[in-house]
N, C-alpha and C. Protein backbone atom coordinates (compact mmCIF):
# COMPACT_ATOMS: atom_id res chain seq x y z
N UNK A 1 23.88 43.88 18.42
CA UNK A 1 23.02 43.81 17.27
C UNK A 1 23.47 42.66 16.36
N UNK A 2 22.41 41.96 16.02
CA UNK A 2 22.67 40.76 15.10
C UNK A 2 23.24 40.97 13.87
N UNK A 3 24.08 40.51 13.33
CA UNK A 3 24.62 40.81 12.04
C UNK A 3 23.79 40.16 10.71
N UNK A 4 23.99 40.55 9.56
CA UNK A 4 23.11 39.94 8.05
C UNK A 4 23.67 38.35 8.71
N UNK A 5 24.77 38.39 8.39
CA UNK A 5 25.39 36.15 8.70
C UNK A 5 24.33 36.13 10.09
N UNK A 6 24.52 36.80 11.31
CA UNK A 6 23.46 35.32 12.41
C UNK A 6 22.56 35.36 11.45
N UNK A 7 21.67 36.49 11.06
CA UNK A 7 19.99 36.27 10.79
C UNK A 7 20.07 35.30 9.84
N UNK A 8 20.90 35.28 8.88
CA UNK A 8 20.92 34.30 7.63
C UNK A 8 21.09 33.00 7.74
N UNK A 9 21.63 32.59 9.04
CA UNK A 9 21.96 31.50 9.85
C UNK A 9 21.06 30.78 10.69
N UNK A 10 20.17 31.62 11.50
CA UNK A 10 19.07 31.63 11.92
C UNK A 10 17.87 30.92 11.30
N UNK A 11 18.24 31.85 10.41
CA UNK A 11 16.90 31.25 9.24
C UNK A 11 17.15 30.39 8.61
N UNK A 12 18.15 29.50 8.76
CA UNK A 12 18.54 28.27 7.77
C UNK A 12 18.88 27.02 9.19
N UNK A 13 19.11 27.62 10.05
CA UNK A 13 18.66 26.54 10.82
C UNK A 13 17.08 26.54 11.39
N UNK A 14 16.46 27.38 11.41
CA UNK A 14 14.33 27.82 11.24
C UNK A 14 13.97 26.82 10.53
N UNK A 15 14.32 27.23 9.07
CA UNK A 15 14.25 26.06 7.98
C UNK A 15 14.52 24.58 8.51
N UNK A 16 15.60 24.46 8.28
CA UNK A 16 16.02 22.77 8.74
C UNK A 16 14.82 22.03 9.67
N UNK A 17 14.96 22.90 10.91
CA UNK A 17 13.89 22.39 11.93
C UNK A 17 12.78 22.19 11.54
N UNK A 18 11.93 23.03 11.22
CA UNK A 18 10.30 23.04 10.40
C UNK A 18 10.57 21.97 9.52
N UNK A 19 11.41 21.66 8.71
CA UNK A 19 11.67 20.17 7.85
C UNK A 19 11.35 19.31 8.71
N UNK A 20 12.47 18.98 9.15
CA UNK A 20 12.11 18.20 10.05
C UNK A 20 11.19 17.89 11.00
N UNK A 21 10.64 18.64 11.34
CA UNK A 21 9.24 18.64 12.40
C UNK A 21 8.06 18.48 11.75
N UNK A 22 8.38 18.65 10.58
CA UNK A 22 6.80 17.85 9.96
C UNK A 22 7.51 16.72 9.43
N UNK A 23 7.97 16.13 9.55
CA UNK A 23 8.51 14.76 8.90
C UNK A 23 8.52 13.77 10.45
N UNK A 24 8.37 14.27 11.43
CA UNK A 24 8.27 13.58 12.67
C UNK A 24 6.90 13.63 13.17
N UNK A 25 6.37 12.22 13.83
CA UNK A 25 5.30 12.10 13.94
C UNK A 25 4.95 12.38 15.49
N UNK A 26 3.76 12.99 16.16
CA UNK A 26 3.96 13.52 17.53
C UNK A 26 4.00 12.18 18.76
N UNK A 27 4.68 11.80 19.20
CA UNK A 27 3.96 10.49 20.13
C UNK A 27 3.09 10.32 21.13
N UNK A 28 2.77 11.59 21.54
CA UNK A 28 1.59 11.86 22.18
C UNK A 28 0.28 11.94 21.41
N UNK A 29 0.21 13.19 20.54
CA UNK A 29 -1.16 12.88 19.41
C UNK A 29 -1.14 11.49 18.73
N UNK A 30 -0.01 11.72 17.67
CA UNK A 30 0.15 10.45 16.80
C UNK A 30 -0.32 10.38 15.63
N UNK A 31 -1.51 11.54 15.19
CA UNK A 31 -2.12 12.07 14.11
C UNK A 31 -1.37 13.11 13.56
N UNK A 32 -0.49 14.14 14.68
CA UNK A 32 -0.14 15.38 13.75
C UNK A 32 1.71 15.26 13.63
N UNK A 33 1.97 16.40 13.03
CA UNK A 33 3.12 16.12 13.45
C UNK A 33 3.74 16.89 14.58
N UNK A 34 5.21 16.91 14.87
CA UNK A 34 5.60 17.68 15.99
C UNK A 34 5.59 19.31 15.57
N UNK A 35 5.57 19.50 14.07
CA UNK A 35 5.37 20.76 14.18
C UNK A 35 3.82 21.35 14.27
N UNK A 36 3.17 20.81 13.97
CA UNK A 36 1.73 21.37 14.21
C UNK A 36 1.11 21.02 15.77
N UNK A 37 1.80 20.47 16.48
CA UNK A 37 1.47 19.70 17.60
C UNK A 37 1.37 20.61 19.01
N UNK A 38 1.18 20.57 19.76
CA UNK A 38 1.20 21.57 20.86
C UNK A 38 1.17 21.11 22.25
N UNK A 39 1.17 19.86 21.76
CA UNK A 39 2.12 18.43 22.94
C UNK A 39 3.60 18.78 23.55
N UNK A 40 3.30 19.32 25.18
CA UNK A 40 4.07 19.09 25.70
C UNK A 40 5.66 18.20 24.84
N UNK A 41 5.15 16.73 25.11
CA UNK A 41 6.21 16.06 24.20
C UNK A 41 7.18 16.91 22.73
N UNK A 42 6.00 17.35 21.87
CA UNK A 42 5.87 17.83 20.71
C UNK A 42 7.11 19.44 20.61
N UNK A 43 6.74 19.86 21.84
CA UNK A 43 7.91 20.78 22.60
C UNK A 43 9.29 20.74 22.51
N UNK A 44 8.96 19.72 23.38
CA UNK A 44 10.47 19.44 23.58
C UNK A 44 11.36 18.52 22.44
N UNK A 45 10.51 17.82 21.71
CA UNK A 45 11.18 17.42 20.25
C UNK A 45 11.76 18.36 19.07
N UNK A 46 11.18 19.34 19.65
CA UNK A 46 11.49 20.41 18.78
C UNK A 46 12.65 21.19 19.03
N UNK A 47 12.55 21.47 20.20
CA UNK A 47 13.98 22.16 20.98
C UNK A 47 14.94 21.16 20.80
N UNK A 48 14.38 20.04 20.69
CA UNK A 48 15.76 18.73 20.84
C UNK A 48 16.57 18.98 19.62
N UNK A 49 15.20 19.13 18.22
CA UNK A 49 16.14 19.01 16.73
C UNK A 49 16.93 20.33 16.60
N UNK A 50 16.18 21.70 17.00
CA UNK A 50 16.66 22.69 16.95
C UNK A 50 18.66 22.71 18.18
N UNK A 51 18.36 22.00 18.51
CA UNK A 51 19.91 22.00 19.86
C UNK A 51 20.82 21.66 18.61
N UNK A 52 20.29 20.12 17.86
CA UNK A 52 20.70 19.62 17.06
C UNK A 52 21.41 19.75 16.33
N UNK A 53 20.64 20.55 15.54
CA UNK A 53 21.31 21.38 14.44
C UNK A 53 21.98 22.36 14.77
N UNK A 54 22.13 23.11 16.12
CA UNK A 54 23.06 24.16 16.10
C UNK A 54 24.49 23.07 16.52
N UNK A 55 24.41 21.88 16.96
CA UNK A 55 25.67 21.10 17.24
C UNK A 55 26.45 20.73 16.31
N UNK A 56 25.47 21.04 14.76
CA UNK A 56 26.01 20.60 13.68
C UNK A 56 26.14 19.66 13.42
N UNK A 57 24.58 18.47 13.71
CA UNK A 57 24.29 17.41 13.52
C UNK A 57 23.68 17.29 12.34
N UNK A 58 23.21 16.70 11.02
CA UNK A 58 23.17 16.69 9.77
C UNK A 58 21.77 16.08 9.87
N UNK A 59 20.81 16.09 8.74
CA UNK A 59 19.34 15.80 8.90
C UNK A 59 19.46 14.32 9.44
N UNK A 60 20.27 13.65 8.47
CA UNK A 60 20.11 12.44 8.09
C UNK A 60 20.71 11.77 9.84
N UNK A 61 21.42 12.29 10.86
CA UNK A 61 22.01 11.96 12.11
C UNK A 61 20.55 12.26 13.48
N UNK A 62 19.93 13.47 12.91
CA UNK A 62 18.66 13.56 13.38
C UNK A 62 17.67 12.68 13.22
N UNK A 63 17.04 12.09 12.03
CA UNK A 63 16.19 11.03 11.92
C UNK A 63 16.97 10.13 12.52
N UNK A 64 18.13 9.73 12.94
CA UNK A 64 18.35 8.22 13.39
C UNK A 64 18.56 8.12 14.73
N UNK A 65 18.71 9.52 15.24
CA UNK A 65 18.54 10.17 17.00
C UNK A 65 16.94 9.56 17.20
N UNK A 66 15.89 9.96 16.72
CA UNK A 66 14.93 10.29 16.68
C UNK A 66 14.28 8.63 16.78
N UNK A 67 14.29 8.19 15.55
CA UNK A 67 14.34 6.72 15.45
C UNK A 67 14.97 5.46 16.58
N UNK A 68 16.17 5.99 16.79
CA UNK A 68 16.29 5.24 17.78
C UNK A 68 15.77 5.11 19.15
N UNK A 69 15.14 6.56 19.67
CA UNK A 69 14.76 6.67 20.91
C UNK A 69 13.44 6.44 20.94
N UNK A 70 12.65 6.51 19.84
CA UNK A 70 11.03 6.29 19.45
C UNK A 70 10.69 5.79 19.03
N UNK A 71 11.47 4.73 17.90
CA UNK A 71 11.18 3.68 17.18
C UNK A 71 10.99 4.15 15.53
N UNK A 72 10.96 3.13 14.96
CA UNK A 72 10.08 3.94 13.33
C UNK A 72 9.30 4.59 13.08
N UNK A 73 8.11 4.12 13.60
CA UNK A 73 6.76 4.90 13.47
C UNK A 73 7.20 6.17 14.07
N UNK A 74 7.74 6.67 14.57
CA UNK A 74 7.91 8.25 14.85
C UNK A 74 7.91 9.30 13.36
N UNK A 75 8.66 8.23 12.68
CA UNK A 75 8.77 8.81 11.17
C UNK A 75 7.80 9.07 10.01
N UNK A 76 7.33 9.74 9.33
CA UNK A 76 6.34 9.88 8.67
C UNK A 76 6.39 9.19 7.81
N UNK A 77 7.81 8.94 7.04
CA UNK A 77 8.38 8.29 6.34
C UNK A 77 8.86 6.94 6.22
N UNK A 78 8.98 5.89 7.07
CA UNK A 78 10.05 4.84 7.04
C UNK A 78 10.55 4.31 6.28
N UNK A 79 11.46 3.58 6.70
CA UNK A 79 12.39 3.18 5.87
C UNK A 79 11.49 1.98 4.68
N UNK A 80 12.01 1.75 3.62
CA UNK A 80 11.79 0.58 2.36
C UNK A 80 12.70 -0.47 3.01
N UNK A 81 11.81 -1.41 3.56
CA UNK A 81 12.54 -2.45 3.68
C UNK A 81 11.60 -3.85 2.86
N UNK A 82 12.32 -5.37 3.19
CA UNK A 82 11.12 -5.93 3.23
C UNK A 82 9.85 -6.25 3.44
N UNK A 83 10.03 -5.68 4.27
CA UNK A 83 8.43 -5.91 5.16
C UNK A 83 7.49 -4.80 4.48
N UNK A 84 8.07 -3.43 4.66
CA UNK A 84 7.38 -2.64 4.47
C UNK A 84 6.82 -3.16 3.04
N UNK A 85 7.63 -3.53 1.96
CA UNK A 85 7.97 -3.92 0.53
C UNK A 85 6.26 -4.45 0.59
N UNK A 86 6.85 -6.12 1.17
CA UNK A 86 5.37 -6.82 1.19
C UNK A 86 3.83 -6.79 1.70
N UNK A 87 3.90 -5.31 3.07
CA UNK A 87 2.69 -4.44 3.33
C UNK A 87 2.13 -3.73 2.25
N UNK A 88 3.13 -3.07 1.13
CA UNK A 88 2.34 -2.49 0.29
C UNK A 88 1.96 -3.24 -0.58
N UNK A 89 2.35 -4.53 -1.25
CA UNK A 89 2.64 -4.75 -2.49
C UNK A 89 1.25 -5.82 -2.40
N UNK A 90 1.07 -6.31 -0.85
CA UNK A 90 0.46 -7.56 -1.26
C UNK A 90 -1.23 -7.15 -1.15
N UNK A 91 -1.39 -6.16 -1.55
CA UNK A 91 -2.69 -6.21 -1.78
C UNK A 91 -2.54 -5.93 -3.22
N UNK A 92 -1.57 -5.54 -4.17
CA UNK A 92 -1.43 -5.86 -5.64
C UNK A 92 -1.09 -7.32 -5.79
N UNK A 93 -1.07 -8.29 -4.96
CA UNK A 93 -0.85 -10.03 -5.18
C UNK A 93 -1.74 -10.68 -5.26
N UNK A 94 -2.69 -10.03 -4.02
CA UNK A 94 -4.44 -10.66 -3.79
C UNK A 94 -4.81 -10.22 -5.11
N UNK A 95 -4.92 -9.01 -5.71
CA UNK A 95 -5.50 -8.78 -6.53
C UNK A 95 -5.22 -9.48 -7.84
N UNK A 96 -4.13 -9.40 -8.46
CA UNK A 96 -3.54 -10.51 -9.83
C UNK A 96 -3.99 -11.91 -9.11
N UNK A 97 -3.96 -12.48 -7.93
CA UNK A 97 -4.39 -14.12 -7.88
C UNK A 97 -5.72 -13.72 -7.98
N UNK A 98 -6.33 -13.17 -7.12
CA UNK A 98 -8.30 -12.91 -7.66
C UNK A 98 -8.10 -12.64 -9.42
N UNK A 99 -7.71 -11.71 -9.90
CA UNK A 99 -7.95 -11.92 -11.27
C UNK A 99 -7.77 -12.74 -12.19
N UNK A 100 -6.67 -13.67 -11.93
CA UNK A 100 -6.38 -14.80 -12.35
C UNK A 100 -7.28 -16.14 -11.95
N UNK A 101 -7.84 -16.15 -10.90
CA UNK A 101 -8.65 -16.88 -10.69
C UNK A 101 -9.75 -16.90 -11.45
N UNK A 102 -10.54 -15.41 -11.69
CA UNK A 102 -11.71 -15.31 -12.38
C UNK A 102 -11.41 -15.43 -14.00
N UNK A 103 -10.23 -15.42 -14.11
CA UNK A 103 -10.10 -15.43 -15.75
C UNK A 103 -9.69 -16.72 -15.71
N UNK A 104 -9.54 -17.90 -14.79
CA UNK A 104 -9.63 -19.13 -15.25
C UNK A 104 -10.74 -19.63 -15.06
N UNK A 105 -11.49 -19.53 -14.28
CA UNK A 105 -13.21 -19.70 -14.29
C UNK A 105 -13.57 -19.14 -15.81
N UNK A 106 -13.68 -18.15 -16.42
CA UNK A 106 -14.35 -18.21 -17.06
C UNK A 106 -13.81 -18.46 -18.41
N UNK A 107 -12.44 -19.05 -18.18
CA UNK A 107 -11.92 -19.49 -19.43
C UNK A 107 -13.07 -21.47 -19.42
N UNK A 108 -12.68 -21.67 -18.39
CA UNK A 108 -13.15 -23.27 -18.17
C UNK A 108 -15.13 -22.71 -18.60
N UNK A 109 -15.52 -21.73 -18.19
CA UNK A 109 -16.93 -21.67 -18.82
C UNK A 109 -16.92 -21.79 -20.23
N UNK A 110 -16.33 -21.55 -21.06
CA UNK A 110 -16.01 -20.97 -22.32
C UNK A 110 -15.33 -22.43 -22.79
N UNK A 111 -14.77 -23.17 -22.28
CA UNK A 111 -14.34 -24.04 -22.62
C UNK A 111 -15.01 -25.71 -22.39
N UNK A 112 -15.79 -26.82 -22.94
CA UNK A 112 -16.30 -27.51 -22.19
C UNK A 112 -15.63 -28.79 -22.97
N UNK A 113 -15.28 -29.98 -21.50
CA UNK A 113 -14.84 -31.18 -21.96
C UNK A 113 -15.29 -31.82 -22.79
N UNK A 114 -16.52 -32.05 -23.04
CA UNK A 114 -17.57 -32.51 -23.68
C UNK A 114 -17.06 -32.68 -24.99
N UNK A 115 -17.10 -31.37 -25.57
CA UNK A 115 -17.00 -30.95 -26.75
C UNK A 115 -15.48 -31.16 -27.28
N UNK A 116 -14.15 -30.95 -26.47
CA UNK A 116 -13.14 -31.10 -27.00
C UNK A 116 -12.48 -32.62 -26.98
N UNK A 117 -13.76 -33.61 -26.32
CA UNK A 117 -13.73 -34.94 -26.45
C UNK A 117 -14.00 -35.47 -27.16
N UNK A 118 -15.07 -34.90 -28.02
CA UNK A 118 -15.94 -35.39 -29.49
C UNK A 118 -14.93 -34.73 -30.49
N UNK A 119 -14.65 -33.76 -30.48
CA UNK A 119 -13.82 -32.94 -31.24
C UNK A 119 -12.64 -34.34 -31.57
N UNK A 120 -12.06 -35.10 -30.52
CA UNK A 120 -10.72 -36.21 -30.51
C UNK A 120 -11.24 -37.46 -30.60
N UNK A 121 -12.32 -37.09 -30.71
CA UNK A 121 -12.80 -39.02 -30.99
C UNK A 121 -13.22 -38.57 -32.60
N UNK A 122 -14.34 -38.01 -33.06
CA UNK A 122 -14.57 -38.15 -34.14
C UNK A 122 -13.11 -37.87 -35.21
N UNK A 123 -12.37 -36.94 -34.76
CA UNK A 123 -11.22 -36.98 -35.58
C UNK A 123 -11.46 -35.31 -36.45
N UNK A 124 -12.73 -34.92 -36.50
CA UNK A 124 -13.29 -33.62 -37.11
C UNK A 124 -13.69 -33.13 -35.80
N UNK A 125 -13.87 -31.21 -35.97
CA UNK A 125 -14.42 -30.68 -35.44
C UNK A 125 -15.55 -30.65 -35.41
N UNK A 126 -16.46 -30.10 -34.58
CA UNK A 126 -17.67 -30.05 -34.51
C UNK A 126 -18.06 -28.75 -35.37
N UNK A 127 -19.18 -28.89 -35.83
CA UNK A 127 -20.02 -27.85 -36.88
C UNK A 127 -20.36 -26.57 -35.76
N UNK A 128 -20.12 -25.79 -36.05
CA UNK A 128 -21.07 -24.49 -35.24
C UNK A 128 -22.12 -24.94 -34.90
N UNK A 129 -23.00 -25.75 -35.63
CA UNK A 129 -24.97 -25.98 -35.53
C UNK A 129 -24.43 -27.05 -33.90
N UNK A 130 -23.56 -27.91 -34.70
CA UNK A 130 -23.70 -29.36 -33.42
C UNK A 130 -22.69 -28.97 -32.27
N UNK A 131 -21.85 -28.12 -32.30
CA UNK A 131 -21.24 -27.42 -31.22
C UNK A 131 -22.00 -26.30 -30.32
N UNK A 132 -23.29 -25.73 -30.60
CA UNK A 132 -24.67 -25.20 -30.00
C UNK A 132 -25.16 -25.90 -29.31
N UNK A 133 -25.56 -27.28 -30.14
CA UNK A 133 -26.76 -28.28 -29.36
C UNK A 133 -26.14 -29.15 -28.56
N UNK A 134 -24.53 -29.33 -28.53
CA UNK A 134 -23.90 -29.96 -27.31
C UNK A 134 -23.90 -29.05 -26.11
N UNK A 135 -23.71 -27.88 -26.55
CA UNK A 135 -23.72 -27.10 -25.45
C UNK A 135 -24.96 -26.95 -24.47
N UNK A 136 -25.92 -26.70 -25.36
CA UNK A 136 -27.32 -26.57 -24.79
C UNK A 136 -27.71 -27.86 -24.13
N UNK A 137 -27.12 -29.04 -24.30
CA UNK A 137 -27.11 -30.06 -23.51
C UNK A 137 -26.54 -30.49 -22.18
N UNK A 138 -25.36 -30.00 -22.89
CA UNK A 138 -24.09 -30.01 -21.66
C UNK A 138 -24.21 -29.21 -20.22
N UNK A 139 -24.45 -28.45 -20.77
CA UNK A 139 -24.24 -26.84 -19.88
C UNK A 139 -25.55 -26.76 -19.04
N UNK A 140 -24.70 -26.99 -17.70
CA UNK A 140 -25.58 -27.10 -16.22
C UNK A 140 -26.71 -25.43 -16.49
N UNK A 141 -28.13 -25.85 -15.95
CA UNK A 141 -28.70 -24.71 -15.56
C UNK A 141 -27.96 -23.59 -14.83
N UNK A 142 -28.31 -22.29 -14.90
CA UNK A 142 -27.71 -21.15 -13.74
C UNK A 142 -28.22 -21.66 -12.52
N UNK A 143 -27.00 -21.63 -11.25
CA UNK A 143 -28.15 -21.93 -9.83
C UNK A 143 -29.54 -20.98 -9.74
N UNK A 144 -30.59 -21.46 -9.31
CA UNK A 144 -31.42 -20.91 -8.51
C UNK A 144 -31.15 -19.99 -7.25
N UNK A 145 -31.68 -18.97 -7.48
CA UNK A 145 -32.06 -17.79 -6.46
C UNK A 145 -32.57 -18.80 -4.78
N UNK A 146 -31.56 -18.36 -4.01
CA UNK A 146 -31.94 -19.13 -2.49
C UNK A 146 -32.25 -18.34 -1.99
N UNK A 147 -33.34 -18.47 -1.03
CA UNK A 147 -33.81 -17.24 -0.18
C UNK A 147 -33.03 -16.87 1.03
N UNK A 148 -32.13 -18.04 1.52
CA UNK A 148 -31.21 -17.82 2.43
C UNK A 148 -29.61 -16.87 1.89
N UNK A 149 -29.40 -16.91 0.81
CA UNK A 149 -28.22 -16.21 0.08
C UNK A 149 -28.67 -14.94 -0.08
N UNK A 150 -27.91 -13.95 0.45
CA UNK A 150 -27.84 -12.24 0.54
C UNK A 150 -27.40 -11.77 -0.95
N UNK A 151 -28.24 -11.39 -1.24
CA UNK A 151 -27.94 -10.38 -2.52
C UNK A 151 -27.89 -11.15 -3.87
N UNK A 152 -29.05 -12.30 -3.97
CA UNK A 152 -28.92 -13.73 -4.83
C UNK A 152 -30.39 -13.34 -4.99
């Protein structure tokens, strides 16, 4: 008869495993993990971590068993490295250079040579009234609607 210590033991290596088995990705499915999995493979990964831990191998000696024989992607998790760094980050890079782009476009709309040329020759600024009617001069028509341009 099992004593209170196995069962308590039992159940803390139960625990450990189920950790771990959803933190491992199945390599046969590849969608679930090894604990929800019912992959042959998925099997025997499980019995592998469970051996594991009764050898008194530590989580952190398991993910790198695991890793090494399957690669990263086995992991749900991987590691922060560079790479990974610049997979996440650089679609927050595209995005600040696109925004920066459009906020210098429409700084240069907002801004016209014209005017800050007269502004340095006459030596005075231009009046609100005559800083209007340069503009209304200056300032190219909106393009025309092309029938070949989608959504124009």
């Amino acid at each position: 008869m099992a004593t209170e210590e196995d069962v308590k033991q039992r159940q803390i290596i139960e625990s450990r495993a189920r950790n771990i088995s959803h933190n491992v990705r199945c390599t046969e499915c590849g969608s679930q993990s090894i604990e929800d999995s019912q992959a042959d493979v998925a099997i025997l990964l499980r019995k592998l971590i469970r051996d594991e831990i009764k050898s008194g191998k530590s989580d952190k000696e398991i993910y790198k068993k695991l890793e090494d024989e399957f690669g990263e992607t086995v992991l749900y998790a991987p590691k922060f490295d560079l790479q990974t760094a610049a997979i996440w980050l650089s679609p927050v890079i595209v995005g600040g250079v696109a925004a920066g782009i459009w906020a210098y476009q429409k700084h240069r709309q907002r801004t016209n040579v014209h005017i800050m040329a007269l502004n340095l020759v006459r030596g005075v600024p231009l009046t609100p009234r005559e800083k209007e009617t340069m503009l209304d001069i200056l300032t190219p028509p909106p393009p025309t609607k092309k029938w070949w341009w989608p959504g124009k």
